[in-house]
N, C-alpha and C. Protein backbone atom coordinates (compact mmCIF):
# COMPACT_ATOMS: atom_id res chain seq x y z
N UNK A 1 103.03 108.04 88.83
CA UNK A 1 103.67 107.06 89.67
C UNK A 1 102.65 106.30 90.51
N UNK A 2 101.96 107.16 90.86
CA UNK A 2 100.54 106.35 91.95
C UNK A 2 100.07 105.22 91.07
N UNK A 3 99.92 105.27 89.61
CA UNK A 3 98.54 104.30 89.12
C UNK A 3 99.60 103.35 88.67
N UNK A 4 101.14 103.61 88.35
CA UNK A 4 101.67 102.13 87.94
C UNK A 4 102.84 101.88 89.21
N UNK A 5 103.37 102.43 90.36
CA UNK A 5 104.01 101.92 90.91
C UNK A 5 103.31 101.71 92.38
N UNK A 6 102.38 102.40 92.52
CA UNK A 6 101.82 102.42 93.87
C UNK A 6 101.37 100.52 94.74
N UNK A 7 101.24 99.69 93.35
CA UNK A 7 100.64 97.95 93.67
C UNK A 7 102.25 97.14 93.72
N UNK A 8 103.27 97.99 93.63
CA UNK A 8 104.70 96.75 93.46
C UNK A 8 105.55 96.82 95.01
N UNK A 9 105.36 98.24 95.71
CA UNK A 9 106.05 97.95 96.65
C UNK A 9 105.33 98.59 97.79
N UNK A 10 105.35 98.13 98.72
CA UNK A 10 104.12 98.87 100.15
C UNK A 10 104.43 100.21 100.75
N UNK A 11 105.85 100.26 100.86
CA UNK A 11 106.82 101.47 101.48
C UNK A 11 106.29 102.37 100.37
N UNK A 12 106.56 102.30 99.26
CA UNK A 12 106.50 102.92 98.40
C UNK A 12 104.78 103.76 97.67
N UNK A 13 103.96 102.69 97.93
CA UNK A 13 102.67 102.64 98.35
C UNK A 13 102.33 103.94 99.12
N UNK A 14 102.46 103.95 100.38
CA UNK A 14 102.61 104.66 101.32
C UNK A 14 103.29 105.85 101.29
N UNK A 15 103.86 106.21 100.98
CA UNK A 15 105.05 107.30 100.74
C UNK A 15 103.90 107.99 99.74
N UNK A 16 103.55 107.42 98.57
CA UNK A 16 102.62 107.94 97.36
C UNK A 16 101.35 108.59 98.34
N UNK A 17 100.47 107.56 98.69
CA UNK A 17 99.37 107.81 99.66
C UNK A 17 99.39 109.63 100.35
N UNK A 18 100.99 109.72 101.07
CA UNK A 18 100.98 110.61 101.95
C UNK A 18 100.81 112.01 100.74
N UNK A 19 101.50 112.03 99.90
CA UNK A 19 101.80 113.12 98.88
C UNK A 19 100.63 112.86 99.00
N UNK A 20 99.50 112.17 98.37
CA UNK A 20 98.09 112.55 97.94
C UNK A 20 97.05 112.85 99.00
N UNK A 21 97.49 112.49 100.07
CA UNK A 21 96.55 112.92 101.14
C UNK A 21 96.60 114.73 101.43
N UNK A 22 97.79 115.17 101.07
CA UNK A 22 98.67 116.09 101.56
C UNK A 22 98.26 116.73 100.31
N UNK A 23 98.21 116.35 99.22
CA UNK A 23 97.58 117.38 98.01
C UNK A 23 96.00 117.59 98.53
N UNK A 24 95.35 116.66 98.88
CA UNK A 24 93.74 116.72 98.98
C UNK A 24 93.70 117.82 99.73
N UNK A 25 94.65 117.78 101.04
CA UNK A 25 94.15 118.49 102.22
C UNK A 25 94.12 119.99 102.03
N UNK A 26 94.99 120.46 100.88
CA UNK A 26 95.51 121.85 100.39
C UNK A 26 94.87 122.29 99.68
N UNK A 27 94.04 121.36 98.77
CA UNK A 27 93.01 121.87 98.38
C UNK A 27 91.60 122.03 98.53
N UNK A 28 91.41 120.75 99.75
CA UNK A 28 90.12 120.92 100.88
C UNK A 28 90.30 122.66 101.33
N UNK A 29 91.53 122.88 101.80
CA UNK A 29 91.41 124.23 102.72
C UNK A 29 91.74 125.53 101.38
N UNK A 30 92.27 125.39 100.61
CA UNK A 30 92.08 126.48 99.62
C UNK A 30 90.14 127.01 98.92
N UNK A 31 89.56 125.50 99.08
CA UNK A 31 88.23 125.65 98.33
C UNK A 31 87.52 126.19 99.39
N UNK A 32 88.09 126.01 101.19
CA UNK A 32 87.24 126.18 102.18
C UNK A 32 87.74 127.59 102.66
N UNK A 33 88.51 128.01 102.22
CA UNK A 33 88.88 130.00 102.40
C UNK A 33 88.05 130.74 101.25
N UNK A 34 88.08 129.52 100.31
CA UNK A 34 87.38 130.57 98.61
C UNK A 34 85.64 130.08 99.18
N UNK A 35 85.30 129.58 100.11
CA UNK A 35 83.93 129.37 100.56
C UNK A 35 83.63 130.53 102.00
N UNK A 36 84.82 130.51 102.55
CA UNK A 36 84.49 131.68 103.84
C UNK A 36 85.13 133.01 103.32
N UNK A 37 85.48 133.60 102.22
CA UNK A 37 85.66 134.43 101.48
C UNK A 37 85.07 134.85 100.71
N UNK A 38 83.41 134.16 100.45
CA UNK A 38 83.11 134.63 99.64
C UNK A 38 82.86 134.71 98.00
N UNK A 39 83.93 133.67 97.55
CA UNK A 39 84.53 133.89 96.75
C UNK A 39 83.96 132.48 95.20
N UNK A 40 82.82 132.07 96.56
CA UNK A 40 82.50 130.44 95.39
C UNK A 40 81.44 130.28 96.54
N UNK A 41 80.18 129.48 95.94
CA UNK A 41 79.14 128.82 96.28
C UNK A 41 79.77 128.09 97.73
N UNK A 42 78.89 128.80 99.11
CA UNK A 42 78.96 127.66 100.02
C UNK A 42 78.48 126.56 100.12
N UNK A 43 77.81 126.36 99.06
CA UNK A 43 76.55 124.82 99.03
C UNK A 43 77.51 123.70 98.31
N UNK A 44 78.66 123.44 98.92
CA UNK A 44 79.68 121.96 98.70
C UNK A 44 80.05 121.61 99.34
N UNK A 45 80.70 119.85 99.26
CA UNK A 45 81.79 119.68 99.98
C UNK A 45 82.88 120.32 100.11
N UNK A 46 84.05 120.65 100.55
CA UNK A 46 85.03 121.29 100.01
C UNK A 46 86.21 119.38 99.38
N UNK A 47 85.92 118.81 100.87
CA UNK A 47 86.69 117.33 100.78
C UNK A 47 86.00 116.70 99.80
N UNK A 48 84.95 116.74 99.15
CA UNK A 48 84.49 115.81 97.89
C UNK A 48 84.93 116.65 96.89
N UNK A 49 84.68 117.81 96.70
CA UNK A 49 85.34 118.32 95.55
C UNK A 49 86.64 118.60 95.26
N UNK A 50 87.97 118.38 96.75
CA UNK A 50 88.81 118.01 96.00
C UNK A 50 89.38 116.96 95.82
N UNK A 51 88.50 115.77 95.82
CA UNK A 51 88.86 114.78 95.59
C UNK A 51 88.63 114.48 93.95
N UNK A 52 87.55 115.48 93.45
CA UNK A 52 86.96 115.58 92.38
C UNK A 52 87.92 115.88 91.30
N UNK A 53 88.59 117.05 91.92
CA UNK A 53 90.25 117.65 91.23
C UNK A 53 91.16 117.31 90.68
N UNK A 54 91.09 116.47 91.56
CA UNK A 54 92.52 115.38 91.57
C UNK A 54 91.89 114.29 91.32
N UNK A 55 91.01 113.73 90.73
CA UNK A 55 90.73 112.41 90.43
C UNK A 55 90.47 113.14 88.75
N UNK A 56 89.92 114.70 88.64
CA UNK A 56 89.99 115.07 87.48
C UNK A 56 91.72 115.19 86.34
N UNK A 57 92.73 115.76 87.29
CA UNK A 57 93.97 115.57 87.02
C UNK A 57 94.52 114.51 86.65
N UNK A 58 94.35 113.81 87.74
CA UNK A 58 95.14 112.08 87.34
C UNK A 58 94.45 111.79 86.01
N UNK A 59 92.92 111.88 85.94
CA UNK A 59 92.01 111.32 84.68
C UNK A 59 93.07 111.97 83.25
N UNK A 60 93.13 113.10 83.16
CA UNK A 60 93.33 114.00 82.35
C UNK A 60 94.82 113.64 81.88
N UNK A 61 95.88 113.40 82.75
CA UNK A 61 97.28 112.92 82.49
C UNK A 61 97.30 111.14 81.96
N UNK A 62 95.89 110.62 82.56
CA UNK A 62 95.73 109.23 82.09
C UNK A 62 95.17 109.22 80.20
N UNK A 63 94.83 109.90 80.61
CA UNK A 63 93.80 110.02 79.11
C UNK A 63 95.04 110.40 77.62
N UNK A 64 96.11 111.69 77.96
CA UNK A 64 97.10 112.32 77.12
C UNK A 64 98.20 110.97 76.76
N UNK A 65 98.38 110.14 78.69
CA UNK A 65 99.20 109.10 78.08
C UNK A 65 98.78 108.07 77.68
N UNK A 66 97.07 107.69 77.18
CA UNK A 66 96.85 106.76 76.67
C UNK A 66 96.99 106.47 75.37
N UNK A 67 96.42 108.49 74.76
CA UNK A 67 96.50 108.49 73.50
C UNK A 67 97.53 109.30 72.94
N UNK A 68 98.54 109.55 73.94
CA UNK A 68 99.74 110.14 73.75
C UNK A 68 99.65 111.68 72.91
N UNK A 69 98.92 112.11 73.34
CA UNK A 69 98.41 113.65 73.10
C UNK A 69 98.52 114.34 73.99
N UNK A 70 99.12 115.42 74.08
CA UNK A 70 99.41 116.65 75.07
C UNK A 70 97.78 117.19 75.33
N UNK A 71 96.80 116.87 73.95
CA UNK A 71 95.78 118.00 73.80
C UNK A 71 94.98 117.51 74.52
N UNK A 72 94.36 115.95 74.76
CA UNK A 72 93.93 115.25 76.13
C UNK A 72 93.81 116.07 76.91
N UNK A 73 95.16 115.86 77.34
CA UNK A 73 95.37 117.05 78.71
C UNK A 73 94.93 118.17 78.70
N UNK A 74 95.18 119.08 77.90
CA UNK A 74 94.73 120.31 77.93
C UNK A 74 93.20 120.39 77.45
N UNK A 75 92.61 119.84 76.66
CA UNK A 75 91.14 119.84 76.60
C UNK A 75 90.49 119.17 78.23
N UNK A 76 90.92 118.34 78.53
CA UNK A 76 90.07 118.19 79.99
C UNK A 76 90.74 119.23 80.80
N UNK A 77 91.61 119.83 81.03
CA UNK A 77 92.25 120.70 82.01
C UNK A 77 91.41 122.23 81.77
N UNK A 78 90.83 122.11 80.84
CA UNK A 78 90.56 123.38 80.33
C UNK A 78 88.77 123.41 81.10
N UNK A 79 88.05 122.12 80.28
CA UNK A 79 86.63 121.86 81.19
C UNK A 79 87.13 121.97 82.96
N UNK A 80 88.16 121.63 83.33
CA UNK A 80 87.92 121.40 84.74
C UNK A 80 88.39 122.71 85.29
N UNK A 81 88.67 123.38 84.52
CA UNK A 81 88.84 124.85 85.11
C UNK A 81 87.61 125.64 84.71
N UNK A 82 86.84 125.02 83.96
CA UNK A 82 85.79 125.77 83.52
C UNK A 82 84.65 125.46 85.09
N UNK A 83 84.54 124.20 85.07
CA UNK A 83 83.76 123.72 86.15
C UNK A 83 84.34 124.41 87.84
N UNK A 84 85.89 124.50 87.93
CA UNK A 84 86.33 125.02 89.12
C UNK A 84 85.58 126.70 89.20
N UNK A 85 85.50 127.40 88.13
CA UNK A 85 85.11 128.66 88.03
C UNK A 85 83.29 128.31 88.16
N UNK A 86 83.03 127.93 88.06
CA UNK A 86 81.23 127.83 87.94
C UNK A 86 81.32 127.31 89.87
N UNK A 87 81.96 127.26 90.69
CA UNK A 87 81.83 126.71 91.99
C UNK A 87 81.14 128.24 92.60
């Protein structure tokens, strides 16, 4: 919805915006407990990498509906979990 309705209406714009700010922020603080836990390399952003996430997601759902392949999706979903585990 963000990449084809987000430019037709402003309210609507906005409303999108908040969901995605609100996804970033959940996963800023999930990567920043798996960093004071221990649990992943403290040497990152936590806010650049999940912007990284989710610009990897959107990519990955852009890519399946370009070429209308489920496997798109799941072949990049699969690297970006590979890369989330190497953190």
């Amino acid at each position: 919805m963000i990449q084809e309705l987000s430019f037709i209406d402003d309210d609507f714009a906005i409303a999108l915006q908040n969901v995605y700010k609100r996804w970033h922020e959940v996963l800023k603080r999930a990567l920043e407990d798996a960093q004071s836990a221990g649990e992943c390399s403290a040497d990152f952003n936590s806010g650049d990498e999940a912007l990284f996430i989710i610009s990897s997601i959107e990519g990955s759902i852009s890519s399946a509906k370009v070429f209308q392949d489920l496997s798109y999706y799941e072949r990049s979903t699969r690297g970006l979990i590979s890369y989330i585990k190497a953190l």
